[in-house]
Every structure is written in structure tokens, then in C-alpha cells.
C-alpha atoms as a PDB file:
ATOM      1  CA  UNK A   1      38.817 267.184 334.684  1.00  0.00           C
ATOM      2  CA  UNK A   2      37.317 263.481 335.228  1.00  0.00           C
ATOM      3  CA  UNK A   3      37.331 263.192 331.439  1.00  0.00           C
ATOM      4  CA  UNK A   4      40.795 264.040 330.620  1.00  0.00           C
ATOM      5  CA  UNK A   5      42.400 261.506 333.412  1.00  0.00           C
ATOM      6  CA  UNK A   6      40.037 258.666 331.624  1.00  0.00           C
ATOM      7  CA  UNK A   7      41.191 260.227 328.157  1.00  0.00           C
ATOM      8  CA  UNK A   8      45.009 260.388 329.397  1.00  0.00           C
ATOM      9  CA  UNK A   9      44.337 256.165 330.955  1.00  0.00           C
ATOM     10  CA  UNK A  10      43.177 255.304 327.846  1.00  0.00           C
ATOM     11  CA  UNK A  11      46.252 256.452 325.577  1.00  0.00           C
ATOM     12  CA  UNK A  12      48.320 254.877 328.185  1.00  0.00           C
ATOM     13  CA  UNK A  13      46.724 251.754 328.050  1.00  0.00           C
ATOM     14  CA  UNK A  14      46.477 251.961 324.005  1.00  0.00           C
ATOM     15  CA  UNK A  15      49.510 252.798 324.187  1.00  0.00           C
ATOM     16  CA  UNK A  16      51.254 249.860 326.126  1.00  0.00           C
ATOM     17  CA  UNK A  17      49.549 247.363 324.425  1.00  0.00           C
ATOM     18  CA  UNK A  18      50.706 248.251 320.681  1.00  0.00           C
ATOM     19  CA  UNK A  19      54.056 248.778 322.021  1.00  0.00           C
ATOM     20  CA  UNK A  20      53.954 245.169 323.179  1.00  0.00           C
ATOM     21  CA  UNK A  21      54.669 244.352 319.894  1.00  0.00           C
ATOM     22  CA  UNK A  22      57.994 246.244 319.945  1.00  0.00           C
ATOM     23  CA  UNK A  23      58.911 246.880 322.778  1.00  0.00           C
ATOM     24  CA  UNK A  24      60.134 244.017 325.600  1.00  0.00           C
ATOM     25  CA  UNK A  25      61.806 244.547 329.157  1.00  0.00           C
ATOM     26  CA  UNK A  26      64.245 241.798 330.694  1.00  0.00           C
ATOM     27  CA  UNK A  27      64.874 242.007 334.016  1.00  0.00           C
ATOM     28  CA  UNK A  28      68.545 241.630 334.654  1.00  0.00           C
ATOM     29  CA  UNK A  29      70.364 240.733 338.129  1.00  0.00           C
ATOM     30  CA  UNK A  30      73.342 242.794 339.474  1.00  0.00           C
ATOM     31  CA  UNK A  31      75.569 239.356 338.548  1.00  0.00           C
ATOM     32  CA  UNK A  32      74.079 238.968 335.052  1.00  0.00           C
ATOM     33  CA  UNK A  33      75.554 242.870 334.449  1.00  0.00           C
ATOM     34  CA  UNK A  34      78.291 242.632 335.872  1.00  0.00           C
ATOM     35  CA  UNK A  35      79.393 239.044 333.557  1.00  0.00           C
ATOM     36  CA  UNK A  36      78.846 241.340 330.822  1.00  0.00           C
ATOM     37  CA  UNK A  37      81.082 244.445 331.915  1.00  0.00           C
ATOM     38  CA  UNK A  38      83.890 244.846 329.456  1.00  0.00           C
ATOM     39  CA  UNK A  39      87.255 243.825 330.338  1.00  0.00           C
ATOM     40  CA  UNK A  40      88.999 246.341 332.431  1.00  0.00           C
ATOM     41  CA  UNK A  41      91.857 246.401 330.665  1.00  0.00           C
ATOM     42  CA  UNK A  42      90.617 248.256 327.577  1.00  0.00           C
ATOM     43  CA  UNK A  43      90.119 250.902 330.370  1.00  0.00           C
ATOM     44  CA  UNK A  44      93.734 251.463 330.940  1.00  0.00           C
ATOM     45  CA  UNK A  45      94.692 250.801 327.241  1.00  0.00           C
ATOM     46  CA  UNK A  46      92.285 254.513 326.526  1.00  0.00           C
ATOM     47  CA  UNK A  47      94.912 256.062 329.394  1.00  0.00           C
ATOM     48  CA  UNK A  48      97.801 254.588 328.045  1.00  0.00           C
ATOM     49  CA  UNK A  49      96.528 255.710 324.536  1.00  0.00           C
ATOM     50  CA  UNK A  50      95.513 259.338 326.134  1.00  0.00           C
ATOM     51  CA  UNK A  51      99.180 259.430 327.352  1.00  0.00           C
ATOM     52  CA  UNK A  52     101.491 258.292 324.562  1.00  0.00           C
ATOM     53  CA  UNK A  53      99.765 259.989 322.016  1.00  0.00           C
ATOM     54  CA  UNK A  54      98.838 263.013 323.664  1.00  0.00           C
ATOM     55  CA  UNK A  55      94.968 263.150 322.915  1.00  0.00           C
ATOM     56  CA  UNK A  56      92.341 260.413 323.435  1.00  0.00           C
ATOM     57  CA  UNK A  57      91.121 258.739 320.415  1.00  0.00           C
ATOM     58  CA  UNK A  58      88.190 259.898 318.128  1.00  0.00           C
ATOM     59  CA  UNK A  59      86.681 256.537 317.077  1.00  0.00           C
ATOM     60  CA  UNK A  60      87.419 252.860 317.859  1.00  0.00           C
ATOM     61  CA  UNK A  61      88.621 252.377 314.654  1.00  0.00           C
ATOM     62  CA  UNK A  62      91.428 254.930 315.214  1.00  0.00           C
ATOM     63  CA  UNK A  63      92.308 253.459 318.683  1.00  0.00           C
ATOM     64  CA  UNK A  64      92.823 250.025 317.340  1.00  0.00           C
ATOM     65  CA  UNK A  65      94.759 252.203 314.160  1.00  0.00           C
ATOM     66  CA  UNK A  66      97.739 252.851 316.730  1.00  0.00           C
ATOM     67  CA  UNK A  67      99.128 249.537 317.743  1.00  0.00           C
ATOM     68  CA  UNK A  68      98.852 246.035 318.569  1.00  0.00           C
ATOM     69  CA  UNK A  69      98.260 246.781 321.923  1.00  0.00           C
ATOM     70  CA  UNK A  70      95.389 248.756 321.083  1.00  0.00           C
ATOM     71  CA  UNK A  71      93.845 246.206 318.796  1.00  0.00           C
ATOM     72  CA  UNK A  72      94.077 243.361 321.220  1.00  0.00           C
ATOM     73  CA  UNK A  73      91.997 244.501 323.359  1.00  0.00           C
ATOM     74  CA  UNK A  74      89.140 245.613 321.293  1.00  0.00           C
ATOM     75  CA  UNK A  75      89.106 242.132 319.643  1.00  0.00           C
ATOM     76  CA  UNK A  76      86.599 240.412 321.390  1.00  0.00           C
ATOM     77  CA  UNK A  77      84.960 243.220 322.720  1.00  0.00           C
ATOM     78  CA  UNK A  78      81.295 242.207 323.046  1.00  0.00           C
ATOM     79  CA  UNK A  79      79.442 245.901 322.119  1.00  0.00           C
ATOM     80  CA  UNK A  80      78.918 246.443 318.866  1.00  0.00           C
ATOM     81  CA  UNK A  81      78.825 250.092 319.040  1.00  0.00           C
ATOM     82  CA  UNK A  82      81.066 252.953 320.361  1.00  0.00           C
ATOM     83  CA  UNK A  83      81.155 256.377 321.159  1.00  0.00           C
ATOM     84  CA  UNK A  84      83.925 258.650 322.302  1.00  0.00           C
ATOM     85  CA  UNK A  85      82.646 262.062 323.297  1.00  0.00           C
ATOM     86  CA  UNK A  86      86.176 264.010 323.955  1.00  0.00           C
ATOM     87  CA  UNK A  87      85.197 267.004 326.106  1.00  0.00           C
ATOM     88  CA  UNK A  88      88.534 268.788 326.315  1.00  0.00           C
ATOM     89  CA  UNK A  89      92.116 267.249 326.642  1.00  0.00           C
ATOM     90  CA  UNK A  90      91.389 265.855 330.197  1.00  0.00           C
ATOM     91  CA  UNK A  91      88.071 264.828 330.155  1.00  0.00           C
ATOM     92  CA  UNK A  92      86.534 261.824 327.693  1.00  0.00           C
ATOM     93  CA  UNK A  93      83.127 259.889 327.849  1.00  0.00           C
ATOM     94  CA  UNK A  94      83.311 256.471 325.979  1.00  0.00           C
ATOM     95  CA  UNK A  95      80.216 255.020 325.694  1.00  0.00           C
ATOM     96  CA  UNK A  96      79.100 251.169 324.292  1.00  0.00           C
ATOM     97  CA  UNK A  97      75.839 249.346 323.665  1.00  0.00           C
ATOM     98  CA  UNK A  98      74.289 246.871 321.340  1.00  0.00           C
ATOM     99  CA  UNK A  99      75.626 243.757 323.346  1.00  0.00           C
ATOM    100  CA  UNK A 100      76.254 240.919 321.022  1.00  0.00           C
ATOM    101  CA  UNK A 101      73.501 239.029 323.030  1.00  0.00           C
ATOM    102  CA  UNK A 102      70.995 242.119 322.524  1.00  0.00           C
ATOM    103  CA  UNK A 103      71.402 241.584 318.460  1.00  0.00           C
ATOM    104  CA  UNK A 104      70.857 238.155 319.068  1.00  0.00           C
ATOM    105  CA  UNK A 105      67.901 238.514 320.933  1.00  0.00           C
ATOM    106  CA  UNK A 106      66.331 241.094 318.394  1.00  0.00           C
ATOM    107  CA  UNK A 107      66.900 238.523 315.444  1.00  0.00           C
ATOM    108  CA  UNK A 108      64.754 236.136 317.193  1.00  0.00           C
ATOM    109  CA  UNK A 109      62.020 238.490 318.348  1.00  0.00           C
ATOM    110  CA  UNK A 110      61.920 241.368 316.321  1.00  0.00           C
ATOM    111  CA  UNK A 111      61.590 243.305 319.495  1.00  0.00           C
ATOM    112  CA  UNK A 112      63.756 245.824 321.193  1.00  0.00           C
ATOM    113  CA  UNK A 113      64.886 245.534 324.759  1.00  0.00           C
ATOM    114  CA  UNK A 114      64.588 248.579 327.322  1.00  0.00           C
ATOM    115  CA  UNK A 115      67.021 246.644 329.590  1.00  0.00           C
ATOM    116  CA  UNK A 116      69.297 246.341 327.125  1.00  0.00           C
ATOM    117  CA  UNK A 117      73.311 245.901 327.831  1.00  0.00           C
ATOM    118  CA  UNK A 118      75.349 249.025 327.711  1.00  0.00           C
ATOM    119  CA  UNK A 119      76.927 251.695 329.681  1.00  0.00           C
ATOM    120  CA  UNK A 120      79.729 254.337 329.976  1.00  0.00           C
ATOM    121  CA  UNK A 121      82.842 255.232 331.284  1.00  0.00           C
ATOM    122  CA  UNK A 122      83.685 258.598 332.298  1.00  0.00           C
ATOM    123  CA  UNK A 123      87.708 259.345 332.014  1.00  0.00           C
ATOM    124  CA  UNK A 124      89.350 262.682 334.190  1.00  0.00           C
ATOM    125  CA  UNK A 125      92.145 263.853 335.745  1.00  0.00           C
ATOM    126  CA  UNK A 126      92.986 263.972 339.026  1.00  0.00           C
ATOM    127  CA  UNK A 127      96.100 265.511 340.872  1.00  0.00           C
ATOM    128  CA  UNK A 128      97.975 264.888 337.384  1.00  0.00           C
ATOM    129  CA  UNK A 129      96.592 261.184 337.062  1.00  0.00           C
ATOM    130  CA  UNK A 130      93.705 260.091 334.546  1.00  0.00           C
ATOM    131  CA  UNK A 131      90.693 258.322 336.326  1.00  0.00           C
ATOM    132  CA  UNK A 132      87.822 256.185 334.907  1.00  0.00           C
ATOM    133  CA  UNK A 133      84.966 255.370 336.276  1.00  0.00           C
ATOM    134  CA  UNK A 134      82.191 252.913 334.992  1.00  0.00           C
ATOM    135  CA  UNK A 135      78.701 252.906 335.264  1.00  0.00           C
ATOM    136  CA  UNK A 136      76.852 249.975 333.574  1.00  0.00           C
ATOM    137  CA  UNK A 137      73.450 250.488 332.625  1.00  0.00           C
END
């Protein structure tokens, strides 16, 4: 028993210190997260979308497809990758990562954050009126 918690240490440790070549954590403050939530208007811009044309949109590409007002708002959007995960016809999860700042900061070190920037937003309907919610990672 002895011998496979000193076996189990040693992985760990062996473990943690090659992945300190790959591997890097930045601590980030509550403000620091919050500077890089998205703009809240490409929040209401999905609804609006999810309204006028009756479905929410597959991909970013075909929510900036549908108007002007679409596009705009994606423009300087600071992730670099989306996801829309459409559960049924009131319920979507659109999720972003890969901050601009993240790719930046992997150039340099060749290392990938854990505490990267990212997070999701969870869209529903409620008493005949679509809700988001965001929760930043």
C-alpha cells in the first residue's frame, strides 16, 4: 500500500515537471475577466437573430451572413473561436475561447494557458421571452 502512494507521488511529480514545459497557469482577477467579457450587445443581436429568422444560427459565419446588423457586432469580437450548440428551438449554448491575447501569449511562449479566456452563454425561454445568461470562465 506504502509503495503504490510513493509510486502514484512520483508520476505526479514526473508528471508536473515535464508539463512545465507546456503547460502555464495565469492567475486572473475578477476585473481582468470581466475587461475581457464580450460586448453585450452581440447577446441581444443572437435574440434578435433567434426571432426574425425563426431559428438561432448554426455558425458565426452564418450569423454575420444575415445582415449588417449581424456583422457589426462580430467585427471586433476578441475570441477567435465559436461554437453554437442549438439544443432545440428554445434553447442555444454559444460558446467562445482562444482570446486574441491567449494566441498572443502562446506565440511568445510556446505554452498553453489553463486560465485561459473563454466562456459561454446559455440562451432560453422564459414566459414567452428568450434569456441569456453568461458565465465567463
Amino acid at each position: 500500500m506504502k509503495l503504490n502512494k510513493i509510486a502514484f507521488f512520483a508520476f505526479v511529480c514526473l508528471f508536473a515537471f515535464v508539463a512545465c514545459n507546456y503547460i502555464t497557469y495565469t492567475p486572473r482577477s475578477k476585473k481582468k475577466i470581466l475587461q475581457e467579457t464580450p460586448s453585450l450587445l452581440i447577446f441581444d443581436r443572437i435574440v434578435d437573430f433567434r426571432i426574425e429568422q425563426m431559428g438561432w444560427p448554426v455558425s458565426k459565419a452564418d450569423f454575420m451572413s444575415k445582415g449588417i446588423k449581424y456583422y457589426e457586432v462580430f467585427n471586433d469580437f476578441p475570441y477567435q473561436e465559436t461554437h453554437f450548440k442549438i439544443i432545440d428551438s428554445n434553447n442555444m449554448v454559444f460558446s467562445f475561447y482562444q482570446h486574441i491575447k491567449d494566441i498572443e501569449n502562446y506565440k511568445k511562449t510556446n505554452k498553453v494557458d489553463l486560465n485561459s479566456y473563454g466562456g459561454s452563454v446559455r440562451f432560453f425561454n422564459e414566459n414567452g421571452k428568450f434569456i441569456w445568461k453568461l458565465k465567463m470562465k
